[in-house]
N, C-alpha and C. Protein backbone atom coordinates (compact mmCIF):
# COMPACT_ATOMS: atom_id res chain seq x y z
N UNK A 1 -15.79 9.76 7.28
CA UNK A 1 -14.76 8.74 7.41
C UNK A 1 -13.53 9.13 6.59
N UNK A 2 -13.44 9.53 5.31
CA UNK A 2 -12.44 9.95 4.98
C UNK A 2 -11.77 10.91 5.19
N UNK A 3 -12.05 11.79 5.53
CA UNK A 3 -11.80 13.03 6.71
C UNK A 3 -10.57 12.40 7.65
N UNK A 4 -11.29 11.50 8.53
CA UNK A 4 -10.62 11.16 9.48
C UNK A 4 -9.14 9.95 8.91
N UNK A 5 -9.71 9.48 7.79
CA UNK A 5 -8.54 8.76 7.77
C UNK A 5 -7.13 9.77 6.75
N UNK A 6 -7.57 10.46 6.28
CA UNK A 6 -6.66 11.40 4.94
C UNK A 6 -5.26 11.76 5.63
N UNK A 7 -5.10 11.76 7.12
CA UNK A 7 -3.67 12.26 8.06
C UNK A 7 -3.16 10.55 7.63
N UNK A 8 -4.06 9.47 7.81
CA UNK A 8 -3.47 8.38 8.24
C UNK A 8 -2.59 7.55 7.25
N UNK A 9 -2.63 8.08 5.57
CA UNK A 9 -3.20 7.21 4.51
C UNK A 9 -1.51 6.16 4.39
N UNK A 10 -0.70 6.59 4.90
CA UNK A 10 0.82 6.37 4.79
C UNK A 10 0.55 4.82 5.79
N UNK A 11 0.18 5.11 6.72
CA UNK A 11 -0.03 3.52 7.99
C UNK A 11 -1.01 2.90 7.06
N UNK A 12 -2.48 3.33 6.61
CA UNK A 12 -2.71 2.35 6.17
C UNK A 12 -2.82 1.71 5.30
N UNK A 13 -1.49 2.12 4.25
CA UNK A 13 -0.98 1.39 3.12
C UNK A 13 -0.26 0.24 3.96
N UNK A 14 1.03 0.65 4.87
CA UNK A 14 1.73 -0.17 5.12
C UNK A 14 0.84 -1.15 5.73
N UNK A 15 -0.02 -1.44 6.90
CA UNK A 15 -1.13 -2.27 7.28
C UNK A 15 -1.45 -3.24 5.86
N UNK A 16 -1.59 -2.75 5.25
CA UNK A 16 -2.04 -3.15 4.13
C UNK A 16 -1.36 -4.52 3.08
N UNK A 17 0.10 -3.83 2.89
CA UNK A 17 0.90 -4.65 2.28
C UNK A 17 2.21 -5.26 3.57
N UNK A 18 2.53 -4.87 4.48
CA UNK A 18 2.56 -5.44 5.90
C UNK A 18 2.35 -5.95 6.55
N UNK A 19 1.93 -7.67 6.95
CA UNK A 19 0.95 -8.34 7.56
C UNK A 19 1.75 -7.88 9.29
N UNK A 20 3.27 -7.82 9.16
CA UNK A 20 3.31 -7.41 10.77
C UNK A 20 2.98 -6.01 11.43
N UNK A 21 2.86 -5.60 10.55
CA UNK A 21 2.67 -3.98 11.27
C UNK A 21 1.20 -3.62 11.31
N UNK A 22 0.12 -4.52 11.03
CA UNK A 22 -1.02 -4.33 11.46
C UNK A 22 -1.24 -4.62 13.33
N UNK A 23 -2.54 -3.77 13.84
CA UNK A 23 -2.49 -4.09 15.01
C UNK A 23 -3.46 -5.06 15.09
N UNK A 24 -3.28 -6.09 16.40
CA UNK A 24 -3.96 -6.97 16.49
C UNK A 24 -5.08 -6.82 16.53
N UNK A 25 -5.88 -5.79 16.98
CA UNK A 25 -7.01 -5.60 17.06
C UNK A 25 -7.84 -5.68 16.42
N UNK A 26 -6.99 -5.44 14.90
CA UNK A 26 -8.09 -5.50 13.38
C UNK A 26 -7.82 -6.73 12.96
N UNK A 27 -7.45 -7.77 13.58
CA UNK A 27 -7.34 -8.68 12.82
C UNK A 27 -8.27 -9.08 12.29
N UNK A 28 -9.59 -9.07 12.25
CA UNK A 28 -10.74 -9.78 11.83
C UNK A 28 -11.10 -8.48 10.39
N UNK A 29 -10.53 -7.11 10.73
CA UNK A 29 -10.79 -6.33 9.34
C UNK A 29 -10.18 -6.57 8.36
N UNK A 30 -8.58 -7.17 8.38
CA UNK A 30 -7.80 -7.17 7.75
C UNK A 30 -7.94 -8.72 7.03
N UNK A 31 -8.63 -9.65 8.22
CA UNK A 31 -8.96 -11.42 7.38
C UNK A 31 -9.62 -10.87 6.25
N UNK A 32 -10.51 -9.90 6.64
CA UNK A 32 -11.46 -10.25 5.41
C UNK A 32 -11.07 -8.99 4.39
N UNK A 33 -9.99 -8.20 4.75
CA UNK A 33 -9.34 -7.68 3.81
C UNK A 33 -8.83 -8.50 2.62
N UNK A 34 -7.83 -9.42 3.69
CA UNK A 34 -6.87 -10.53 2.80
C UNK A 34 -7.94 -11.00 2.18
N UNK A 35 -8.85 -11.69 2.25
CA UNK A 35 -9.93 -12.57 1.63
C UNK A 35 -10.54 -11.81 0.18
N UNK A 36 -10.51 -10.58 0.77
CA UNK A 36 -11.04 -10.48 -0.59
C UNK A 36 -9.91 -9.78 -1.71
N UNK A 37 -8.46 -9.65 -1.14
CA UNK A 37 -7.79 -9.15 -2.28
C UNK A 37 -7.09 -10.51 -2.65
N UNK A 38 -7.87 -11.72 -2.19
CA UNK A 38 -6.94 -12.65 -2.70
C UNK A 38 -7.59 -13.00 -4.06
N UNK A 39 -8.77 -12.42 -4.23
CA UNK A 39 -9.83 -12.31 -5.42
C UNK A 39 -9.33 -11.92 -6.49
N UNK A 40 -8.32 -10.80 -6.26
CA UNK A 40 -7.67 -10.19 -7.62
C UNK A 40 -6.24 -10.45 -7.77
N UNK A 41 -5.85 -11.28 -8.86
CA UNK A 41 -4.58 -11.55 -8.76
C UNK A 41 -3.78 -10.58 -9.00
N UNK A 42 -2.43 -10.37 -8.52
CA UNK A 42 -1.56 -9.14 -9.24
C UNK A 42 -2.07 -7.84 -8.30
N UNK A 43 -2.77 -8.14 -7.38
CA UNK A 43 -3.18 -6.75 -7.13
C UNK A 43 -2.01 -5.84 -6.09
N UNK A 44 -1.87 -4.34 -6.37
CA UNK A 44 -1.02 -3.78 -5.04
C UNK A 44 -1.26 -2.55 -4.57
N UNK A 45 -0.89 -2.78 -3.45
CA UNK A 45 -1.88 -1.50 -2.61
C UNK A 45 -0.27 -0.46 -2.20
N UNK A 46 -0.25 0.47 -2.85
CA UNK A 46 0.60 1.78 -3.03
C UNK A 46 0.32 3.36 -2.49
N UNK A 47 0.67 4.05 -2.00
CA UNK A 47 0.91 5.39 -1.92
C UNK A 47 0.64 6.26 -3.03
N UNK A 48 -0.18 6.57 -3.67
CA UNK A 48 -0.02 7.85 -5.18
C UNK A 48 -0.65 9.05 -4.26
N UNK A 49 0.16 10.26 -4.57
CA UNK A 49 -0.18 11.51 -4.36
C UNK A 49 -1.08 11.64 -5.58
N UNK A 50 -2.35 12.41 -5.09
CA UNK A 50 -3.37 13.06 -6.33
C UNK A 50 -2.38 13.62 -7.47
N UNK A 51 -1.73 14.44 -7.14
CA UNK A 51 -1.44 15.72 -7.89
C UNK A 51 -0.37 15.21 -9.08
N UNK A 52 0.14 13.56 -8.70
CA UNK A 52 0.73 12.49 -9.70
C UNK A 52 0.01 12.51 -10.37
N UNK A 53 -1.02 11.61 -10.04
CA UNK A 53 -2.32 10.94 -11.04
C UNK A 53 -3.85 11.54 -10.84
N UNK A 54 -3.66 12.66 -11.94
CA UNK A 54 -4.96 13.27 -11.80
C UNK A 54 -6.37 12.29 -12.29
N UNK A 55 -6.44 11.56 -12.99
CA UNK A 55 -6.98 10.62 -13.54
C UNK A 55 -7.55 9.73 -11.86
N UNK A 56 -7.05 8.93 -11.55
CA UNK A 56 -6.84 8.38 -10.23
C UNK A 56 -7.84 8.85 -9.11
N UNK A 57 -6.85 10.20 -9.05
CA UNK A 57 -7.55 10.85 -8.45
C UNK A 57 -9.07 11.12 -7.76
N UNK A 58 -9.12 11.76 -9.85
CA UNK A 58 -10.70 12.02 -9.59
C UNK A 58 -11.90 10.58 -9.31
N UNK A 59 -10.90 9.62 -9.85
CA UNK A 59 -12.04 8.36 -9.82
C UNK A 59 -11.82 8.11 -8.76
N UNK A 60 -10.85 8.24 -7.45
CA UNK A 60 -11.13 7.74 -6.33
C UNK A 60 -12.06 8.94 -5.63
N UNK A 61 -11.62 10.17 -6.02
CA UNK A 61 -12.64 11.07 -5.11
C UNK A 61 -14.36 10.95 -5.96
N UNK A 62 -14.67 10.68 -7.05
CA UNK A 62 -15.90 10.38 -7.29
C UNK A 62 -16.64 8.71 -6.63
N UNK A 63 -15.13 8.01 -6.70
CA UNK A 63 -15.88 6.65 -5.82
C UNK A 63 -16.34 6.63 -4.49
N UNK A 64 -15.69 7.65 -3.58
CA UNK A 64 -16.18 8.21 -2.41
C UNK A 64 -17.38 8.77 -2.34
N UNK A 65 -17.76 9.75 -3.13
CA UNK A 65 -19.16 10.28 -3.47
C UNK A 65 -20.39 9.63 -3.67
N UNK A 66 -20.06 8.05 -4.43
CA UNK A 66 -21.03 7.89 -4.60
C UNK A 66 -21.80 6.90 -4.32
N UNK A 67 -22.99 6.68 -3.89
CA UNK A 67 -23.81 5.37 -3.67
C UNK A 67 -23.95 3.76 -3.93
N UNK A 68 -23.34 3.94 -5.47
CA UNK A 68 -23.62 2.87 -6.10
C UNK A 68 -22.00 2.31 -6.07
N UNK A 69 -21.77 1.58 -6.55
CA UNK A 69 -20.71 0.76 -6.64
C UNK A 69 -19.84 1.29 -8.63
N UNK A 70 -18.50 1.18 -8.49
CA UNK A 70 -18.22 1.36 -9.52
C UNK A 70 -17.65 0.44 -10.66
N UNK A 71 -18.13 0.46 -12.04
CA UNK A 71 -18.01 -0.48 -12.14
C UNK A 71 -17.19 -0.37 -13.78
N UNK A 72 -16.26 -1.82 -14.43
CA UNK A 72 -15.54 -1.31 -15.37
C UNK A 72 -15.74 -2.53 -16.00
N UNK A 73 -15.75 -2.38 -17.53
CA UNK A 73 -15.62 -3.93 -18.10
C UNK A 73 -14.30 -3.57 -19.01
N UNK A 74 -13.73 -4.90 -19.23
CA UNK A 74 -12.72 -4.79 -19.74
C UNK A 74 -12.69 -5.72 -21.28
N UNK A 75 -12.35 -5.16 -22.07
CA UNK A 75 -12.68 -6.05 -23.55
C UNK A 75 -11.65 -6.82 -23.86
């Protein structure tokens, strides 16, 4: 899956923070998109090139890798 989406990643930011430029078709991916980023306040969905944020990066390419869910506490 990420394979296939890595050409796309530019549309589906805008989809993302765009409610018109999604296609209708996903509307039911994107409800429960909205639904659950309405969970985190402040949250925003952006464009970073890896080679910006190496940090980033690696935690998104290890969150892909792995099975379990990732997880952070904050003090």
């Amino acid at each position: 899956m990420k394979n296939f989406l890595a050409p796309y990643h530019k549309i589906l930011v805008s989809w993302c923070s765009n409610i018109d430029s999604r296609p209708w078709e996903l509307w039911e991916v994107f409800a429960k998109f909205d639904h659950l980023c309405s969970d985190v306040p402040g949250l925003e969905i952006s464009n970073i090139f890896g080679e910006v944020n190496c940090m980033a990066d690696a935690l998104a390419k290890t969150r892909v890798d792995r099975e379990i869910l990732f997880q952070a506490w904050l003090s």
